[in-house]
Protein backbone atom coordinates (compact mmCIF):
# COMPACT_ATOMS: atom_id res chain seq x y z
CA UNK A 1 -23.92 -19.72 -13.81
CA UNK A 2 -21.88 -22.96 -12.63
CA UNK A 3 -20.34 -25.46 -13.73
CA UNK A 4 -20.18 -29.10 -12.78
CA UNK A 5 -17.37 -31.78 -13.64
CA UNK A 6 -18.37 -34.88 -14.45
CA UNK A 7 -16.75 -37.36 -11.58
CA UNK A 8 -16.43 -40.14 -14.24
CA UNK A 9 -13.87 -38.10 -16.55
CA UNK A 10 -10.52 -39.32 -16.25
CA UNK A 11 -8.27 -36.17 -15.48
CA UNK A 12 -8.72 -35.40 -11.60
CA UNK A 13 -10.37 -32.43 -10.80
CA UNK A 14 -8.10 -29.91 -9.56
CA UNK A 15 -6.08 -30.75 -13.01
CA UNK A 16 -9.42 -29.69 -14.91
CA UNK A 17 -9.40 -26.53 -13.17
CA UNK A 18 -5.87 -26.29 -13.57
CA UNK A 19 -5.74 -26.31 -17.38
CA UNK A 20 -8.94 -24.30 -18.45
CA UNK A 21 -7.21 -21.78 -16.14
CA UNK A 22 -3.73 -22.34 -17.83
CA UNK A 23 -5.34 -21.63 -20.67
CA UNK A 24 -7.43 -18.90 -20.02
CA UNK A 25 -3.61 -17.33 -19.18
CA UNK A 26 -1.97 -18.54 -22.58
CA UNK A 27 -4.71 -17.14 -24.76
CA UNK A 28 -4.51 -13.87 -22.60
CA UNK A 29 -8.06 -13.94 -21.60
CA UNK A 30 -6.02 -13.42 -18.33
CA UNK A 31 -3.52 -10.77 -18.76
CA UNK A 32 -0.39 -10.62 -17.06
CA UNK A 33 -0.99 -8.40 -13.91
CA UNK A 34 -4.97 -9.67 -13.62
CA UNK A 35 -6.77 -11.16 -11.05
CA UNK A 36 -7.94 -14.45 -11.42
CA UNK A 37 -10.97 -15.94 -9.50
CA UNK A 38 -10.59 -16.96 -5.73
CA UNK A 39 -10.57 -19.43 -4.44
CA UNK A 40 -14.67 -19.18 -3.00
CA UNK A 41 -15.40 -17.95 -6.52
CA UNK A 42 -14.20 -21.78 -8.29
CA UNK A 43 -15.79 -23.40 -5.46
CA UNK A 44 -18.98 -21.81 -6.48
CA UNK A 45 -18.11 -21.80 -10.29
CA UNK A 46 -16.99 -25.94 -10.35
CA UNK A 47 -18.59 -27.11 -7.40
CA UNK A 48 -16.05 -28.59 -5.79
CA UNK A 49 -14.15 -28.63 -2.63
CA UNK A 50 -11.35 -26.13 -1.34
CA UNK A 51 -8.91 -28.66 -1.52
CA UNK A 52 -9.59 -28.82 -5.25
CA UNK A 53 -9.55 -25.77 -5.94
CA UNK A 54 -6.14 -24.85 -3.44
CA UNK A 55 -4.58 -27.76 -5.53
CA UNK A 56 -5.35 -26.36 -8.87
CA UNK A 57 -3.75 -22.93 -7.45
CA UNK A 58 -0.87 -24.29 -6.19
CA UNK A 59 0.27 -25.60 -9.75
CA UNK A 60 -0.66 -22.68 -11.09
CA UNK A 61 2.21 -21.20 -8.41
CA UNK A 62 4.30 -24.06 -9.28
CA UNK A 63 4.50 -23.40 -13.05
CA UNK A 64 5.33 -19.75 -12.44
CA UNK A 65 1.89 -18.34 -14.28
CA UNK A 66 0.49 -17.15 -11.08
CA UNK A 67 1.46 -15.28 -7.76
CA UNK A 68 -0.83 -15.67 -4.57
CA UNK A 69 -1.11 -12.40 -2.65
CA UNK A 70 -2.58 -12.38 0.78
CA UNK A 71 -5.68 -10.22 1.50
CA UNK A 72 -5.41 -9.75 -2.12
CA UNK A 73 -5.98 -12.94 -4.17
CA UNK A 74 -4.22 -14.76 -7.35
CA UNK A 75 -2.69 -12.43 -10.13
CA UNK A 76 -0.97 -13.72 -13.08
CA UNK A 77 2.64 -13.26 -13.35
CA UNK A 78 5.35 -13.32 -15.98
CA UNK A 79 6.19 -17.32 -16.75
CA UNK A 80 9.63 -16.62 -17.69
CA UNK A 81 10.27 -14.48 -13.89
CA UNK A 82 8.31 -15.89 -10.83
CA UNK A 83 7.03 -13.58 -8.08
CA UNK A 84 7.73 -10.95 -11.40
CA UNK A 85 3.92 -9.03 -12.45
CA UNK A 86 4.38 -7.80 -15.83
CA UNK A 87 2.21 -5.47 -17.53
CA UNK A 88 1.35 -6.71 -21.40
CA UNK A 89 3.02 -4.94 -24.09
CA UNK A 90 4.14 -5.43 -27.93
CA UNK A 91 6.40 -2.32 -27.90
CA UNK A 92 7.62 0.76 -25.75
CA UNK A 93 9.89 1.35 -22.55
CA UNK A 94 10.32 -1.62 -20.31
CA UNK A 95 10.01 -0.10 -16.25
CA UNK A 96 10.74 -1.17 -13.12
CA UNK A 97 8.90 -0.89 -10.32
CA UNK A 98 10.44 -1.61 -6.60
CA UNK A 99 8.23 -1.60 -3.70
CA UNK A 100 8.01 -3.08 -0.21
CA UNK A 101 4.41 -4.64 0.13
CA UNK A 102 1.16 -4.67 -0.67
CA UNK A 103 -0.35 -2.92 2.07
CA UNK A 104 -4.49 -3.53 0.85
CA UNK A 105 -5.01 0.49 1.58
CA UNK A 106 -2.55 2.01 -0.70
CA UNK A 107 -0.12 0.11 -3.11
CA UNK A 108 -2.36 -2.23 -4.30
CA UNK A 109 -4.36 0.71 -5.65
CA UNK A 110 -1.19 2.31 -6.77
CA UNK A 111 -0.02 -0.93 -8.71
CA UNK A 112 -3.01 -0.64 -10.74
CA UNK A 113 -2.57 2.64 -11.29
CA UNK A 114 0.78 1.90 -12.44
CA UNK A 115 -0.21 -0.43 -14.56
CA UNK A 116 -2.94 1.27 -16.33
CA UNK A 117 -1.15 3.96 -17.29
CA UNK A 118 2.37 1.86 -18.59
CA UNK A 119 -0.02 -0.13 -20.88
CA UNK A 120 -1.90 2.79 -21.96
CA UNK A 121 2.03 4.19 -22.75
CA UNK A 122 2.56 1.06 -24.85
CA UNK A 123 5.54 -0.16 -22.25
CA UNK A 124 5.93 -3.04 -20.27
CA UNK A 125 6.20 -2.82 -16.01
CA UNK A 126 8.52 -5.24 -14.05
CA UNK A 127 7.45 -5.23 -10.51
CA UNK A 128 9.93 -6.14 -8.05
CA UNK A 129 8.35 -6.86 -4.07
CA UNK A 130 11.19 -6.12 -1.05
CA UNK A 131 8.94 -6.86 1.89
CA UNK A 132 10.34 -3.50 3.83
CA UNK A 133 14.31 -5.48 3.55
CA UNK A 134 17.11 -2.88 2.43
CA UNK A 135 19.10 -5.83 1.19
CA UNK A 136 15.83 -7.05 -1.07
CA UNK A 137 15.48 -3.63 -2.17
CA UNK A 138 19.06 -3.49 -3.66
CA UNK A 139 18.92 -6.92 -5.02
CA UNK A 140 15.56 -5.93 -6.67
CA UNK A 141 17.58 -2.60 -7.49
CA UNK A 142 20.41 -4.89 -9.58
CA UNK A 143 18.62 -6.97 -11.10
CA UNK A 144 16.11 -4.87 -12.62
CA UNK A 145 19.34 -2.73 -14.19
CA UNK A 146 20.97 -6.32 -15.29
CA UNK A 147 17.45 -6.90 -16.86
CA UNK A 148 18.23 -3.86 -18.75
CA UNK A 149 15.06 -1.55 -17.71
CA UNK A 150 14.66 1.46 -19.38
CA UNK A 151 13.65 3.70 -15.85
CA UNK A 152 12.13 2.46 -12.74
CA UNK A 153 9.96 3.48 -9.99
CA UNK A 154 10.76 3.10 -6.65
CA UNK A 155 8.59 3.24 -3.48
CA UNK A 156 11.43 3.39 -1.15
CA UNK A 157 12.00 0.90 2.07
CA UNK A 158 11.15 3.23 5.27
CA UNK A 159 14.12 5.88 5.84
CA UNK A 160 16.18 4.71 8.64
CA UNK A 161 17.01 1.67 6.48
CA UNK A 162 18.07 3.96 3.40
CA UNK A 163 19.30 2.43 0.54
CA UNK A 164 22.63 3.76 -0.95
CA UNK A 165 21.65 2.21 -4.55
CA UNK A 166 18.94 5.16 -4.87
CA UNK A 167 21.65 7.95 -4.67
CA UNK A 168 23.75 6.16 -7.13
CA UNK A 169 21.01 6.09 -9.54
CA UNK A 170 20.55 10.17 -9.07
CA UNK A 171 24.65 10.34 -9.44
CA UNK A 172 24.72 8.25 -12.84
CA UNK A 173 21.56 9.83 -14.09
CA UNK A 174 19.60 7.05 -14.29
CA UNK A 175 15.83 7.63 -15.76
CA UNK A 176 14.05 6.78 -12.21
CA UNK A 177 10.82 8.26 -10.08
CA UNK A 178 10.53 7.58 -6.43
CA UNK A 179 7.10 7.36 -5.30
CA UNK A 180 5.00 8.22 -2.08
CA UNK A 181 7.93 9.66 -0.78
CA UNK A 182 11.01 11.96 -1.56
CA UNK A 183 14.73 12.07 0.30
CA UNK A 184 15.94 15.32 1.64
CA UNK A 185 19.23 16.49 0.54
CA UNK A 186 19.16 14.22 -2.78
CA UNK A 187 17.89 16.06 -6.14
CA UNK A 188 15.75 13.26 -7.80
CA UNK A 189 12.14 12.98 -9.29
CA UNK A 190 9.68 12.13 -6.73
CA UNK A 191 5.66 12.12 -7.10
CA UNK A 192 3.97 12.29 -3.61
CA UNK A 193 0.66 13.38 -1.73
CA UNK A 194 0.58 16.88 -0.14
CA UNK A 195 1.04 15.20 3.20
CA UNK A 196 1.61 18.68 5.45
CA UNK A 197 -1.86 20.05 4.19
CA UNK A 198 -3.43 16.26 4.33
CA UNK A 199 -3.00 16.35 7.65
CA UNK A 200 -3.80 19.77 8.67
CA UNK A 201 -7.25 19.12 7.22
CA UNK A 202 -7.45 15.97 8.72
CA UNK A 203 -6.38 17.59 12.09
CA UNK A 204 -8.56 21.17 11.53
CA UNK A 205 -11.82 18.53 11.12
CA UNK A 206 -11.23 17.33 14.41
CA UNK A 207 -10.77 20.60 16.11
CA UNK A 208 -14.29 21.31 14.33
CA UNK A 209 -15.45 18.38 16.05
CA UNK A 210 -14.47 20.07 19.44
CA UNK A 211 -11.26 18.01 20.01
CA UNK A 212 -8.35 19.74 20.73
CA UNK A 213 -6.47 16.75 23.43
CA UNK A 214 -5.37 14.70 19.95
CA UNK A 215 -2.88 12.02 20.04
CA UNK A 216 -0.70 10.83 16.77
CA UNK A 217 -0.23 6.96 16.48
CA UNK A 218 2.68 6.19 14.72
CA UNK A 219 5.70 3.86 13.82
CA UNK A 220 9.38 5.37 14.42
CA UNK A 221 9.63 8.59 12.03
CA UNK A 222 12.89 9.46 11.63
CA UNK A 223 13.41 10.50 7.74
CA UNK A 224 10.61 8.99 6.54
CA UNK A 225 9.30 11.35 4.28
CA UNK A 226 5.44 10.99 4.17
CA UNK A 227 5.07 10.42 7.85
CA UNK A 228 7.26 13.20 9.00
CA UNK A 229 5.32 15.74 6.30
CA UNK A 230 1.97 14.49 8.44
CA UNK A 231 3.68 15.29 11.16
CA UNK A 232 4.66 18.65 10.51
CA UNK A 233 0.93 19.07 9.07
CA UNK A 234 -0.31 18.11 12.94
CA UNK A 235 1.98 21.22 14.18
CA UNK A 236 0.87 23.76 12.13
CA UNK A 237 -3.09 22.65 12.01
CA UNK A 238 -2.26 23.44 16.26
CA UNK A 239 -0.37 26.36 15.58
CA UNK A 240 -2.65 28.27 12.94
CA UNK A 241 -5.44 27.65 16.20
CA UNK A 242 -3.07 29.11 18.31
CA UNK A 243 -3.37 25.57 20.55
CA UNK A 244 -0.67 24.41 21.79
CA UNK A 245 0.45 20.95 21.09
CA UNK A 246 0.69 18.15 23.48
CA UNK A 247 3.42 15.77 22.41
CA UNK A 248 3.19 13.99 26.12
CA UNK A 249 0.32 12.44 24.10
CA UNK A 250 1.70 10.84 21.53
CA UNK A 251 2.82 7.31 20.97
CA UNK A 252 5.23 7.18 18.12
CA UNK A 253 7.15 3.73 18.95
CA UNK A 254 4.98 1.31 17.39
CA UNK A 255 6.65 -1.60 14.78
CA UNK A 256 4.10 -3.65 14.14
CA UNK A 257 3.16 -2.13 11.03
CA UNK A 258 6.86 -1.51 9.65
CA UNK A 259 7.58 -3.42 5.89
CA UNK A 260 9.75 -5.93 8.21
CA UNK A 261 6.92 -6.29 10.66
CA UNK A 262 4.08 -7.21 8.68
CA UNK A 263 1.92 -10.14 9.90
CA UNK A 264 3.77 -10.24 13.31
CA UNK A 265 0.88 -11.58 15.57
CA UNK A 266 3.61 -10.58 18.78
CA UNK A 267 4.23 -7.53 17.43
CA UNK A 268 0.90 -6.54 16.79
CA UNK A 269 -0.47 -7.77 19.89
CA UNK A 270 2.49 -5.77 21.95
CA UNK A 271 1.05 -2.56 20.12
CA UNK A 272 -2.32 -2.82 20.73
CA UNK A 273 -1.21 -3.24 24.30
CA UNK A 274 1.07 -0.35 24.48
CA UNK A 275 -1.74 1.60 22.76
CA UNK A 276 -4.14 0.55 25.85
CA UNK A 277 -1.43 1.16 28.33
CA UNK A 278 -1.33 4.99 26.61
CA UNK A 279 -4.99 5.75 26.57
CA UNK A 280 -5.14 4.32 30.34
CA UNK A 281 -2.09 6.56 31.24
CA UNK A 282 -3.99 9.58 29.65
CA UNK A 283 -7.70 9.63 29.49
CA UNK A 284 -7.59 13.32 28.28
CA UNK A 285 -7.51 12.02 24.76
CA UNK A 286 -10.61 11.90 22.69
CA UNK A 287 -8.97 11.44 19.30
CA UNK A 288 -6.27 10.10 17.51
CA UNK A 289 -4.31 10.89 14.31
CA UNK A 290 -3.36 7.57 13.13
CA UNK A 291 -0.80 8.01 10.51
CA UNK A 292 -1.80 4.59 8.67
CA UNK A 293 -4.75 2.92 8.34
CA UNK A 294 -3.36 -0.44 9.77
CA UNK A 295 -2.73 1.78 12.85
CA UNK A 296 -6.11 3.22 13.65
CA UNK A 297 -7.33 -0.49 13.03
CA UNK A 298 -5.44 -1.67 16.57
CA UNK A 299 -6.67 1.98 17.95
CA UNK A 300 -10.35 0.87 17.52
CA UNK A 301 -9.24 -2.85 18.67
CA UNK A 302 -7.27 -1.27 22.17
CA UNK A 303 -10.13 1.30 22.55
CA UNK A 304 -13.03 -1.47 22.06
CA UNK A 305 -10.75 -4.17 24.75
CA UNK A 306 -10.54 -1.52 27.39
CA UNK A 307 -14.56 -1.06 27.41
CA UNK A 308 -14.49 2.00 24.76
CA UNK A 309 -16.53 3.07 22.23
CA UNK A 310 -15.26 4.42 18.65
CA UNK A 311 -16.48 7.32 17.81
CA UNK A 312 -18.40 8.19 21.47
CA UNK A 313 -15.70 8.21 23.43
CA UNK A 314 -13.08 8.17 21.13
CA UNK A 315 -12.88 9.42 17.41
CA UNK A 316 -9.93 8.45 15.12
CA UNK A 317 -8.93 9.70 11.86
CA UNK A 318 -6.16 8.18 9.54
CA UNK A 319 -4.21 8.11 6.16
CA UNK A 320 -6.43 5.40 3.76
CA UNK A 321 -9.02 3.19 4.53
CA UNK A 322 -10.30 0.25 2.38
CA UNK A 323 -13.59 0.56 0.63
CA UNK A 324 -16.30 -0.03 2.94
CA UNK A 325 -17.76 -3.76 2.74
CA UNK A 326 -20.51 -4.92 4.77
CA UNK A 327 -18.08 -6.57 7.39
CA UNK A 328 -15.57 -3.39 7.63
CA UNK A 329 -15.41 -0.76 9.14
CA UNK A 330 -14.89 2.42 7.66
CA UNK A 331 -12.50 5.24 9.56
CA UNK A 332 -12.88 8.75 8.35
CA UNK A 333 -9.48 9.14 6.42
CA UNK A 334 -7.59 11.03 4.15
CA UNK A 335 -7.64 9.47 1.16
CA UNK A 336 -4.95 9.95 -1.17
CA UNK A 337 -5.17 9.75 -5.26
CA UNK A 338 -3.48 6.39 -6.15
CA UNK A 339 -4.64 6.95 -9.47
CA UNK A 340 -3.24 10.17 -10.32
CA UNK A 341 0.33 9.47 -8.55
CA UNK A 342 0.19 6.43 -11.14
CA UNK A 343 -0.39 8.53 -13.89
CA UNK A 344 1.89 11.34 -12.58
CA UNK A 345 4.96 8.99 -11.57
CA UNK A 346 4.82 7.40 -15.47
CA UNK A 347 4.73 10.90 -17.44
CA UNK A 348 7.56 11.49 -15.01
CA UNK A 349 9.66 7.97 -16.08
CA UNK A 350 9.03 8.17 -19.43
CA UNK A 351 10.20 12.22 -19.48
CA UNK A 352 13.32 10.92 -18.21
CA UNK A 353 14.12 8.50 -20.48
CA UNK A 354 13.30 10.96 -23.40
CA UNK A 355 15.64 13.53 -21.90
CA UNK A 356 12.74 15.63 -21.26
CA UNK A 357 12.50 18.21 -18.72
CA UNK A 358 9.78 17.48 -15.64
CA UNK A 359 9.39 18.66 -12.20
CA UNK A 360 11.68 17.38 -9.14
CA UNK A 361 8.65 17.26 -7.03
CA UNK A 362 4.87 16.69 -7.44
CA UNK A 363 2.78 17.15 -4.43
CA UNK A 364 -1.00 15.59 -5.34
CA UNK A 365 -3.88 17.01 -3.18
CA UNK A 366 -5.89 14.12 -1.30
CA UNK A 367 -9.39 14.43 -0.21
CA UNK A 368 -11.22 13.74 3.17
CA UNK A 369 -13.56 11.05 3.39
CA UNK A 370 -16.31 10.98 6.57
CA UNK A 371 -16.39 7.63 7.63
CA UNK A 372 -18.05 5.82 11.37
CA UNK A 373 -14.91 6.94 13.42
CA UNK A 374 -15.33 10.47 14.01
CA UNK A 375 -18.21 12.56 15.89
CA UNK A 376 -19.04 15.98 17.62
CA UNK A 377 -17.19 16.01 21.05
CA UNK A 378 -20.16 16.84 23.72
């Protein structure tokens, strides 16, 4: 069904658009934390042009009511805090959560996780955004505590860039839950995947395949939780084969997809380079262990410029992978159980502030998914 404005009503177009959507947000037939139609989807819906409908949006920005999320789309935000999603709630705890971005394999899934199960608690979530920045993250960190939040959730920045403002919530007893990952040394809630057996299945299917000459792909690991527990995985997958492991083949220096990286064309072109340079420099690979899914997307793009093909002459296997579409493709990856951590990470905040006892960790199983990247070695 569409609909089409009359060109002889007075109000311009984009401010038509603009209110019925305004409204549509003030009666709640938009929630705070829902997704609003694209942009393509008004076009069809109003027929009108993209400028009209990018105009309409952009208010909608300007007034505070919405937030524009690349890759994502348009979700309505708390008025009263811009770039601030809040959940909708009449009573309960009010939580934060802190997280770096919305990567489209894992935390956008998580958010709604998140979010489900707060409103299903009766409490409110305040969702603070660091884009991968220490300094955001204890901003976000200060204000959420001068907000007066009753816990929060924290999907920490990557571990080299640790933030101090986590241990001194563990020191003051503060009700809080980090997520996705956990710090060594520091006794505090965290709710992750079972990353050491994740990857040892993803690693024993490609020995099944015949592959034993597999590389990892990944960014610097040092203390980052999830990727070092994948990496430890690798190892013992190799060492319960009794194969010994070839580190000469990895390549675990690329930035491009670190939080402070993200949507660096120079940085993403000097990985997929370095990746080609690697797979020239050994041609005894025939798979790789990307550790992300952004990752094994410039594998298949180095591996495709230097006359390869995925899986024939090279299979990868990663961490995630968007639901297949008719333009995607879809990697054989581990997929991990954003809806579960959700669940799992809000019993855990909302134990806390109760004074109720929980576990300090939560490992969640994750399940492997057969996708177009992976085949029998000949």
């Amino acid at each position: 069904m569409t609909k089409s404005l009359d060109s002889t009503q007075r109000k311009p177009r984009y401010e038509i658009i603009y209110e019925e959507i305004k409204e549509k947000i003030v009666t709640q037939d938009y929630k705070v934390g829902d997704r609003i139609p694209s942009e393509k989807e008004l076009i069809d819906y109003y027929k009108v042009s993209r400028i009209t409908t990018k105009r309409a949006l952009d208010q909608l920005v300007n007034d505070g009511m919405i937030e524009r999320i690349p890759g994502k789309g348009s979700f309505v935000i708390n008025k009263e805090n811009e770039g601030v999603l809040q959940a909708e709630s009449s009573k309960g705890y009010l939580i934060g959560f802190v997280f770096p971005d919305f990567d489209e394999s894992h935390v956008a899934d998580l958010f709604k996780a998140l979010n489900e199960a707060t409103s299903q608690c009766a409490s409110s979530l305040v969702v603070k955004q660091t884009f991968g920045d220490v300094s955001l993250e204890k901003e976000a960190i200060a204000s959420l505590l001068q907000l007066g939040v009753d816990g929060m959730m924290i999907l920490p920045v990557s571990g080299e860039y640790f933030n101090e403002e986590v241990l001194k919530l563990t020191i003051n007893k503060f009700p809080h839950v980090l997520i996705d990952r956990y710090f060594k040394g520091i006794h505090t809630t965290s709710i992750c995947t079972d990353n050491i057996n994740a990857a040892k299945e993803a690693v024993n299917y490609l020995f099944d395949l015949r592959h034993q000459q597999i590389a990892i792909l990944s960014p610097p690991f040092k203390d980052i939780s999830a990727i070092e527990d994948r990496v430890d995985g690798f190892i013992q997958a190799y060492a319960e084969r009794g194969v010994m492991v070839n580190k000469d083949i990895w390549l675990t220096d690329l930035t491009s997809e670190l939080p402070t990286n993200k949507r660096n064309d120079e940085l993403i072109d000097r990985d997929i380079q370095l990746i080609k340079g690697h797979l020239q420099t050994h041609p005894n690979i025939t798979a790789i262990f990307a550790v992300h899914y952004n990752i094994a997307v410039l594998a298949r793009i180095a591996a495709l410029e230097l006359g390869l093909t995925v899986p024939r002459d090279l299979s990868i296997i990663c961490f995630d992978s968007p639901k297949k579409s008719r333009d995607r493709f879809q990697f054989t990856h581990v997929k991990q159980n954003q809806q579960e951590m959700g669940k799992k990470a809000t019993e855990a905040i909302v134990s806390q502030i109760e004074n109720k006892r929980y576990p300090e960790k939560t490992f969640l199983e994750a399940v492997l998914i057969e996708g177009e990247s992976t085949v029998m070695r000949t």
